[in-house]
Protein backbone atom coordinates (compact mmCIF):
# COMPACT_ATOMS: atom_id res chain seq x y z
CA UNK A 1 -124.01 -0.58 -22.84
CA UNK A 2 -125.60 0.90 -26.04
CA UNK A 3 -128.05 -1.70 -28.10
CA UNK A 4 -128.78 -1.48 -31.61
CA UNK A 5 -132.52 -0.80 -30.83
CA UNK A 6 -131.11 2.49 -29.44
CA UNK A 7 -128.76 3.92 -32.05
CA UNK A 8 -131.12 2.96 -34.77
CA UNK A 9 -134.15 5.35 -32.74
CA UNK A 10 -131.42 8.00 -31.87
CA UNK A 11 -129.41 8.51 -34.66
CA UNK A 12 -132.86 8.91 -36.60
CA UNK A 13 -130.87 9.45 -40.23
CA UNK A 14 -128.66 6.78 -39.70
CA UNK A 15 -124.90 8.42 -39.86
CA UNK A 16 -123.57 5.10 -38.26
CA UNK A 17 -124.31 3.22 -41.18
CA UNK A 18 -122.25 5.07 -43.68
CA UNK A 19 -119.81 4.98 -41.32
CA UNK A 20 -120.02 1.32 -41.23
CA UNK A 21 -119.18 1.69 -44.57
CA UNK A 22 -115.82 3.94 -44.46
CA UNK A 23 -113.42 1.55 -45.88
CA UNK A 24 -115.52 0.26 -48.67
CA UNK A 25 -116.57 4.05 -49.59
CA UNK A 26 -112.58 5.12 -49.63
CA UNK A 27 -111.66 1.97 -51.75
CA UNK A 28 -114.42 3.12 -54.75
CA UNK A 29 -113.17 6.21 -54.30
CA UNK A 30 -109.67 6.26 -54.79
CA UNK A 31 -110.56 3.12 -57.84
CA UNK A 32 -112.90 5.73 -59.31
CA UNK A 33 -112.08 7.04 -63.06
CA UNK A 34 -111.86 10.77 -61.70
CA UNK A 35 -109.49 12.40 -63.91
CA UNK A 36 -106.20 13.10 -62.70
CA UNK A 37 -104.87 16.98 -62.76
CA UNK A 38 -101.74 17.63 -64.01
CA UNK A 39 -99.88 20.67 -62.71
CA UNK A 40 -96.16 21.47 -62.88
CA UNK A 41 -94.09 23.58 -60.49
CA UNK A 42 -95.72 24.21 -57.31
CA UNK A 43 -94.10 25.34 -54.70
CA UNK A 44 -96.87 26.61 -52.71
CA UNK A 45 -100.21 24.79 -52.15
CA UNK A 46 -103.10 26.68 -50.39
CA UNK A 47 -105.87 24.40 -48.83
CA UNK A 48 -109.38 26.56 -48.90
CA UNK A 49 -112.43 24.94 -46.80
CA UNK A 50 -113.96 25.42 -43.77
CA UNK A 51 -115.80 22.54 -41.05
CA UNK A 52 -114.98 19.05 -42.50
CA UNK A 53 -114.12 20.47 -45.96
CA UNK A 54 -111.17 22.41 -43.78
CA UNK A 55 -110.11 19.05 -41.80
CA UNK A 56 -108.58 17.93 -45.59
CA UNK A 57 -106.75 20.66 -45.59
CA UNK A 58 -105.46 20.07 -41.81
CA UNK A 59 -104.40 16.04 -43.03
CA UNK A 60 -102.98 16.97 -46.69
CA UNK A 61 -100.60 19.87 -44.64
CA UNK A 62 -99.87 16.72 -42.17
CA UNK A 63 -99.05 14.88 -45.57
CA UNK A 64 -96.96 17.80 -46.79
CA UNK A 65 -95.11 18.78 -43.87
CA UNK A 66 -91.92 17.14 -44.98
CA UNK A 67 -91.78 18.32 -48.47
CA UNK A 68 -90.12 21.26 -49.69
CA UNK A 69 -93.88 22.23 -50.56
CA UNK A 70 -94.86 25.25 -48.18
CA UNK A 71 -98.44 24.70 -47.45
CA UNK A 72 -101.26 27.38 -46.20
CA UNK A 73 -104.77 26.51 -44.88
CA UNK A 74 -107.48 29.04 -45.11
CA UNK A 75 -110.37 28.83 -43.05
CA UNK A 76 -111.98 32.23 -44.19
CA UNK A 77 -112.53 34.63 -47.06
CA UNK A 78 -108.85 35.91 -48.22
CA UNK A 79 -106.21 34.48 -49.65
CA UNK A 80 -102.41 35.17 -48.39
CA UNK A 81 -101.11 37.86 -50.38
CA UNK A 82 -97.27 34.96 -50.93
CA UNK A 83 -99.96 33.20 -54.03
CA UNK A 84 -98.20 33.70 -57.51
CA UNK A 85 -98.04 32.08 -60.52
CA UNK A 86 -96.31 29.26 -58.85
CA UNK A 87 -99.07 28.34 -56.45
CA UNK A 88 -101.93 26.02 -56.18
CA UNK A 89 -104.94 26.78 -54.51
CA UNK A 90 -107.28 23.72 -53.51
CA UNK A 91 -110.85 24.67 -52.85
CA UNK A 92 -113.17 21.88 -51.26
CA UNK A 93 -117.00 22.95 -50.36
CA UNK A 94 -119.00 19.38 -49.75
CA UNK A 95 -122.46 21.38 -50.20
CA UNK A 96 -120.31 23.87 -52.88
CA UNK A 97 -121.88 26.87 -51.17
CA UNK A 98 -120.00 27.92 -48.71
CA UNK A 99 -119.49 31.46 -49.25
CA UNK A 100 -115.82 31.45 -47.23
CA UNK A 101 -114.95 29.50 -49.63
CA UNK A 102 -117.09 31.03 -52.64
CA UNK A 103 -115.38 34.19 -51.51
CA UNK A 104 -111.65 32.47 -51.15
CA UNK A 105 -111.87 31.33 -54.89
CA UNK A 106 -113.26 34.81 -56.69
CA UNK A 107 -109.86 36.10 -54.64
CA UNK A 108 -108.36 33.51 -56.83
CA UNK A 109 -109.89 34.04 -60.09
CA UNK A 110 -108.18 37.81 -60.04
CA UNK A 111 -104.65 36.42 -59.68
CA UNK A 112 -102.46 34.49 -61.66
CA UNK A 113 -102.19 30.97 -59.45
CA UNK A 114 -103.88 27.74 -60.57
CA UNK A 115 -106.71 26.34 -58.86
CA UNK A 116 -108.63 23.50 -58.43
CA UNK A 117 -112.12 22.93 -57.12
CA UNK A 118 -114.00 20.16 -55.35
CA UNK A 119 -117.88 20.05 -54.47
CA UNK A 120 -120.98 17.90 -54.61
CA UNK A 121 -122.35 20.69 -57.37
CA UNK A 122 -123.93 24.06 -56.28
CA UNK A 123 -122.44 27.62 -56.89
CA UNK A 124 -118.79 26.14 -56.63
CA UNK A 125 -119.19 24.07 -59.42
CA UNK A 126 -121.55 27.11 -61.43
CA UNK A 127 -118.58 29.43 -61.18
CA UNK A 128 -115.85 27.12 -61.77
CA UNK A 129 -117.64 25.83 -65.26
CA UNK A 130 -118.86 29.25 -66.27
CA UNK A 131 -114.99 30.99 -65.60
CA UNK A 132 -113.42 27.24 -67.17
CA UNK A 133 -111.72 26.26 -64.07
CA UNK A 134 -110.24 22.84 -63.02
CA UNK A 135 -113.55 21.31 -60.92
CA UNK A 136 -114.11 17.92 -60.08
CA UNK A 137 -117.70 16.64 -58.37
CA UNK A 138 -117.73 14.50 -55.88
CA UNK A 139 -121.28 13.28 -54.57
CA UNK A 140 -121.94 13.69 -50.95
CA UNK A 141 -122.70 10.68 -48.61
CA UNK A 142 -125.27 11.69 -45.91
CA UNK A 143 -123.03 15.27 -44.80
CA UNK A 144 -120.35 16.92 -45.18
CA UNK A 145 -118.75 15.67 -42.31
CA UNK A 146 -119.46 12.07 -43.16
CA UNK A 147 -118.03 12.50 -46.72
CA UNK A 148 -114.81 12.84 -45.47
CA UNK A 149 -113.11 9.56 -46.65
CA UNK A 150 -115.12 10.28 -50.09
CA UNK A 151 -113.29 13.45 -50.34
CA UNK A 152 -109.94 12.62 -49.00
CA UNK A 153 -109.30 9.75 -51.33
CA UNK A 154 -110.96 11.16 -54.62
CA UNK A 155 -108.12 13.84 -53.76
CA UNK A 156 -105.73 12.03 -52.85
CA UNK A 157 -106.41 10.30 -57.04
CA UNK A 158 -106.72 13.50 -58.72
CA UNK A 159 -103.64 15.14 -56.47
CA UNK A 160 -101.18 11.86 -56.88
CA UNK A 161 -98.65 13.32 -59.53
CA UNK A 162 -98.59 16.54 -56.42
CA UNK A 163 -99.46 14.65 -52.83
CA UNK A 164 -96.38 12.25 -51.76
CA UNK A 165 -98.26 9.71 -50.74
CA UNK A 166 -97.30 6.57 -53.15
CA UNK A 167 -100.71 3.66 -53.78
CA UNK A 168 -98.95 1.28 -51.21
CA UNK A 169 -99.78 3.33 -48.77
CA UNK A 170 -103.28 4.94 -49.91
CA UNK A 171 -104.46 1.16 -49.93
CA UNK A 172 -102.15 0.07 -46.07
CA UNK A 173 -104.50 3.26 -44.70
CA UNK A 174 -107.75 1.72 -46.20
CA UNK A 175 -106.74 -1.69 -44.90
CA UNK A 176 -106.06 0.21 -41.42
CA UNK A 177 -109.82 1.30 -41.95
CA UNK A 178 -111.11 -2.15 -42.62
CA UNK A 179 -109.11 -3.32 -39.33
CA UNK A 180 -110.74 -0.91 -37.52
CA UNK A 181 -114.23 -1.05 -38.96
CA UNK A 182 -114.73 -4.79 -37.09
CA UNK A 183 -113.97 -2.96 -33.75
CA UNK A 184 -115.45 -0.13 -33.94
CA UNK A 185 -118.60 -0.14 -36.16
CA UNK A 186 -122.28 -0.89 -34.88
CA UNK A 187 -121.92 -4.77 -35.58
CA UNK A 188 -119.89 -4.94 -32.74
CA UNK A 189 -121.87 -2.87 -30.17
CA UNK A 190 -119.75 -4.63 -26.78
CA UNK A 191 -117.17 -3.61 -24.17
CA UNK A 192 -114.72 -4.75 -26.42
CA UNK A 193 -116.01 -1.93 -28.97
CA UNK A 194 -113.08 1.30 -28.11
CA UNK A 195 -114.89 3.90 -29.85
CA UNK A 196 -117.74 2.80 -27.89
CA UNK A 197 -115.77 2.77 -24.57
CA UNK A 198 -113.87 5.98 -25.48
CA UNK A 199 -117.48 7.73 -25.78
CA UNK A 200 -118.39 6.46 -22.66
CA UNK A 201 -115.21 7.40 -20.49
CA UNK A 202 -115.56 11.00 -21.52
CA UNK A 203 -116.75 13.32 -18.68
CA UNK A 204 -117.26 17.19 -18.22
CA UNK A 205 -115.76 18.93 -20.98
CA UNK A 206 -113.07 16.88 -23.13
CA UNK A 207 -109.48 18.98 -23.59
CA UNK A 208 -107.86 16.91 -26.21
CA UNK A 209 -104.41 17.31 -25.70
CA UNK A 210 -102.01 16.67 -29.38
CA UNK A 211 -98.10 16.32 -30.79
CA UNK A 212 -96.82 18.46 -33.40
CA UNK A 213 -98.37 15.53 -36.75
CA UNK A 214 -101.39 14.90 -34.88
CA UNK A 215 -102.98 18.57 -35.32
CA UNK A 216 -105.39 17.02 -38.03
CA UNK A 217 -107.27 14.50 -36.09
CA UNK A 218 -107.39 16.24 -32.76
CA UNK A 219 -109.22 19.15 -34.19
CA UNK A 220 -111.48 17.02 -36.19
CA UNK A 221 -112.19 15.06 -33.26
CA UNK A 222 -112.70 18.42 -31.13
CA UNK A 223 -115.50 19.16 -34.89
CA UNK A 224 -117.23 16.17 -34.74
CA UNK A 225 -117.92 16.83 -30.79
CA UNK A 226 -119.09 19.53 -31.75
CA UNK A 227 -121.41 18.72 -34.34
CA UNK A 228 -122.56 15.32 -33.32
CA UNK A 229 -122.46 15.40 -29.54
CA UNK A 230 -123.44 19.14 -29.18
CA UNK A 231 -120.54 19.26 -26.83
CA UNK A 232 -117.99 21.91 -26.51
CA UNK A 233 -114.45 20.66 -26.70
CA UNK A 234 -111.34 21.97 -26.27
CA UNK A 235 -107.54 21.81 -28.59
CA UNK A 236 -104.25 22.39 -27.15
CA UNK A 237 -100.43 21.48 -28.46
CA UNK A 238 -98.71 19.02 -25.80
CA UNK A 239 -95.72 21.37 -25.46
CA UNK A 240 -97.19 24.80 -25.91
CA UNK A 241 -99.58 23.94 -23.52
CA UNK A 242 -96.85 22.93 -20.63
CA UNK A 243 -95.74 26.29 -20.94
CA UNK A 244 -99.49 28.05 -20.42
CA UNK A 245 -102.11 26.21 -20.63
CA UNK A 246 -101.05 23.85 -17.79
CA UNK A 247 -101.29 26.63 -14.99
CA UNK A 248 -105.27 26.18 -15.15
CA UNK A 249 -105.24 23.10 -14.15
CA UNK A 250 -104.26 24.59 -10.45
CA UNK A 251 -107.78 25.07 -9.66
CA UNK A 252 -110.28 22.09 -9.78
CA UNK A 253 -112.27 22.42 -13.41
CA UNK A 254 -115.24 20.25 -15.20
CA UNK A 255 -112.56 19.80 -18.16
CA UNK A 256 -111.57 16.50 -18.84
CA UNK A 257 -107.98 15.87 -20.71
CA UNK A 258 -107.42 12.85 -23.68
CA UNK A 259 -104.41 12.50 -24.29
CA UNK A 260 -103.91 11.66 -28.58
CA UNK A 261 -100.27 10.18 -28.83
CA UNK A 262 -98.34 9.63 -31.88
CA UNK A 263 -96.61 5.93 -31.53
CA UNK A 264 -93.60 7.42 -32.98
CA UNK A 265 -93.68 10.66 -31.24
CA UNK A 266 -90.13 12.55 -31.19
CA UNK A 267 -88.28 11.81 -27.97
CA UNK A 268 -88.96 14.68 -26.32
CA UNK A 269 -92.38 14.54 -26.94
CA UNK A 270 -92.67 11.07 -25.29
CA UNK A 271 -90.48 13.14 -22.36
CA UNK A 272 -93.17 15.53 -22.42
CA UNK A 273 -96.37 13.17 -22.43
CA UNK A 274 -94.26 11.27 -19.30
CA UNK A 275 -94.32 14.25 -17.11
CA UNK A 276 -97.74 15.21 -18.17
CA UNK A 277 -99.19 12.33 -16.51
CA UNK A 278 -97.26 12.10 -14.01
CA UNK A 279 -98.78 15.10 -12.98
CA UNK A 280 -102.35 14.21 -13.11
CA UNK A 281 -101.34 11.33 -11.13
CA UNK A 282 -100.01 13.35 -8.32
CA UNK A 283 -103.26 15.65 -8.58
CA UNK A 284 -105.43 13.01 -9.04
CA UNK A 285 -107.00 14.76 -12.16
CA UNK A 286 -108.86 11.62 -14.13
CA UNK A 287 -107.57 11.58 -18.26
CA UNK A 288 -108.07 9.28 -21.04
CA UNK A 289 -105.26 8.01 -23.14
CA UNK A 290 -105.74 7.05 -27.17
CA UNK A 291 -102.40 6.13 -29.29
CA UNK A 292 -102.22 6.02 -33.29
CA UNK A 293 -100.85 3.04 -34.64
CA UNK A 294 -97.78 2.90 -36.95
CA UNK A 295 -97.14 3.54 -40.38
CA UNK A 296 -97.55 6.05 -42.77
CA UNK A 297 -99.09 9.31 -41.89
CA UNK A 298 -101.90 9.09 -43.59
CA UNK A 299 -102.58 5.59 -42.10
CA UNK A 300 -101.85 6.91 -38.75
CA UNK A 301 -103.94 10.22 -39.12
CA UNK A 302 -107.15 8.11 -40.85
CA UNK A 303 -106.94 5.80 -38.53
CA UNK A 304 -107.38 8.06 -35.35
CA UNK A 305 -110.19 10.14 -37.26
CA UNK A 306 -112.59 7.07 -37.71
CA UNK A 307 -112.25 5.90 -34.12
CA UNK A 308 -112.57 9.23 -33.04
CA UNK A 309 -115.41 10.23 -35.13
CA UNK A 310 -117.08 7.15 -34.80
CA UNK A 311 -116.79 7.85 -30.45
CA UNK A 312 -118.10 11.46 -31.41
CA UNK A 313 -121.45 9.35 -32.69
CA UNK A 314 -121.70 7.19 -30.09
CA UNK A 315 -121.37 10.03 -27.78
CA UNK A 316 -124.11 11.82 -28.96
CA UNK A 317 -126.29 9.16 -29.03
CA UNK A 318 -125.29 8.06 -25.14
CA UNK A 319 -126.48 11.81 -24.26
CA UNK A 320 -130.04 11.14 -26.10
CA UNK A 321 -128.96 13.38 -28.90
CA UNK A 322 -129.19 12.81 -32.98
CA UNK A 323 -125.88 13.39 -34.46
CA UNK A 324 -127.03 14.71 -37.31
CA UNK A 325 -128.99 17.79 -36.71
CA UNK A 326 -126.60 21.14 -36.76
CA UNK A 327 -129.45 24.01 -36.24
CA UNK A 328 -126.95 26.52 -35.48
CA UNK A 329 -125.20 26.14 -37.97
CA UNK A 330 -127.97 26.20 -40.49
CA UNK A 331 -128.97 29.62 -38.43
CA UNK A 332 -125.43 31.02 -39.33
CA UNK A 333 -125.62 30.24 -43.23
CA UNK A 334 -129.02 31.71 -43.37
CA UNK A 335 -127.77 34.96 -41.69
CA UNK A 336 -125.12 35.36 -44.63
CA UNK A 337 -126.76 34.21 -47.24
């Protein structure tokens, strides 16, 4: 079982501790004074970011999905050519340097659609002040990938006459948070702890298997793997993958499957997660189970990503590794800069 003593020595810049702090950094947040936008007829939002600035854009198309809103999320340099006049494009850089991104919102400038920018400062902010574009800065906490919450509910403020997301439930999800922060975070460092168990029950490589609404988290948890635990991880759809993905699972393989399950999953995806297991049971392949909780979907989809990423920390740390650290990363940047 993992001590204090030990995360504290490991996790040398101290990620847990914001973390720690999730709940009480959405509440300030989404009480800040950051002024509102008001934008009228959208019928098209594009979400522009890449890493943990691109996981917003996963959970605000989650938000979205049942809206007659069509939503896009760009991970890259281009635009889709459907923008008009009628479109808002959403650009979020934590570090405001991204050059995707950078890239993404010049595209922009050229075209008639309305945009709006989010950063901690650097050349995103620059060109959005110098070309009088909607920006609004939001100050990092530790890295990118730990600003999340920051981000997501200073958006969720300035977005509220777009996003359909009402305050009841913005404030149920940070209760959810607040819930989950006295199970999860490093005060309570015991069995009883599930990130800390869920870290410690995954083996080999994790293949993190997801229902059509729970896209967002999986592929943030499959991120923050990545980046804290220095871990490859895999993504795959629950149904797409019965009808491919399954086959490789024929010969014996170092991937280990978690299952993420929606608790109100449609019928037939319940079916599908059912027979799933049943055969891992017959071929006594080993798997990990994690359920949201109810509610709203952004209650739900919060929820999973601060057990999740908190289990991605405690992961890294179990394998003697700081979470923090992303060399390669860095290596790419300065390649393309």
């Amino acid at each position: 079982m993992l001590d204090i003593e030990t995360l504290e020595r490991i996790d040398k810049k101290s990620m847990h501790k914001v973390y720690d702090k999730w709940a009480e950094i959405s509440k300030n947040a989404y009480n800040s004074d950051i002024k509102i936008v008001e934008f009228r007829d959208i019928d098209h939002i594009v979400f522009v970011g890449m890493g943990g600035s691109g996981t917003l854009g996963d959970i605000f198309s989650s938000i979205l999905s049942k809206t007659n809103i069509h939503v896009s999320i760009v991970k890259g340099y281009l635009l889709p050519k459907t923008v008009d006049k009628n479109s808002l494009v959403i650009f979020t850089s934590v570090s405001g340097n991204t050059v995707e991104t950078l890239s993404a919102l010049k595209d922009a400038k050229k075209q008639e659609c309305k945009t709006i920018s989010f950063s901690s400062g650097g050349e995103l902010e620059r060109f959005c002040k110098e070309n009088s574009l909607e920006y609004r800065k939001i100050e990092k906490n530790h890295s990118p990938r730990a600003s999340f919450v920051s981000y997501l509910y200073s958006m969720l403020k300035v977005l509220e006459n777009i996003i359909p997301i009402n305050k009841k439930e913005v404030y149920n999800s940070i209760k959810e948070l607040e819930i989950l922060k006295e199970k999860i975070s490093s005060k309570n460092l015991t069995s009883e702890n599930p990130a800390l168990k869920l870290a410690e029950g995954i083996l080999g490589i994790p293949l993190i298997y997801y229902p059509w609404g729970l896209q967002a988290s999986a592929i943030r948890f499959k991120n923050s793997l990545q980046e804290n635990a220095k871990m490859h991880a895999i993504v795959e759809d629950v149904v797409e993958a019965s009808h491919n993905g399954i086959v490789a699972w024929e010969k014996k393989s170092e991937i280990f499957p978690i299952l993420l399950q929606g608790h109100e999953d449609y019928v037939k995806t319940k079916e599908r997660w059912k027979v799933l297991k049943t055969y891992f049971d017959n071929n006594e392949i080993k798997y990990n189970e994690i359920s949201s909780i109810s509610g709203n979907i952004l209650s739900k989809l919060i929820h999973l990503v601060y057990l999740l990423d908190y289990a991605s920390i405690y992961k890294a740390v179990l394998s003697n590794t700081d979470p923090t650290p992303v060399e390669s990363i860095d290596y790419i940047k300065s390649k393309l800069e």
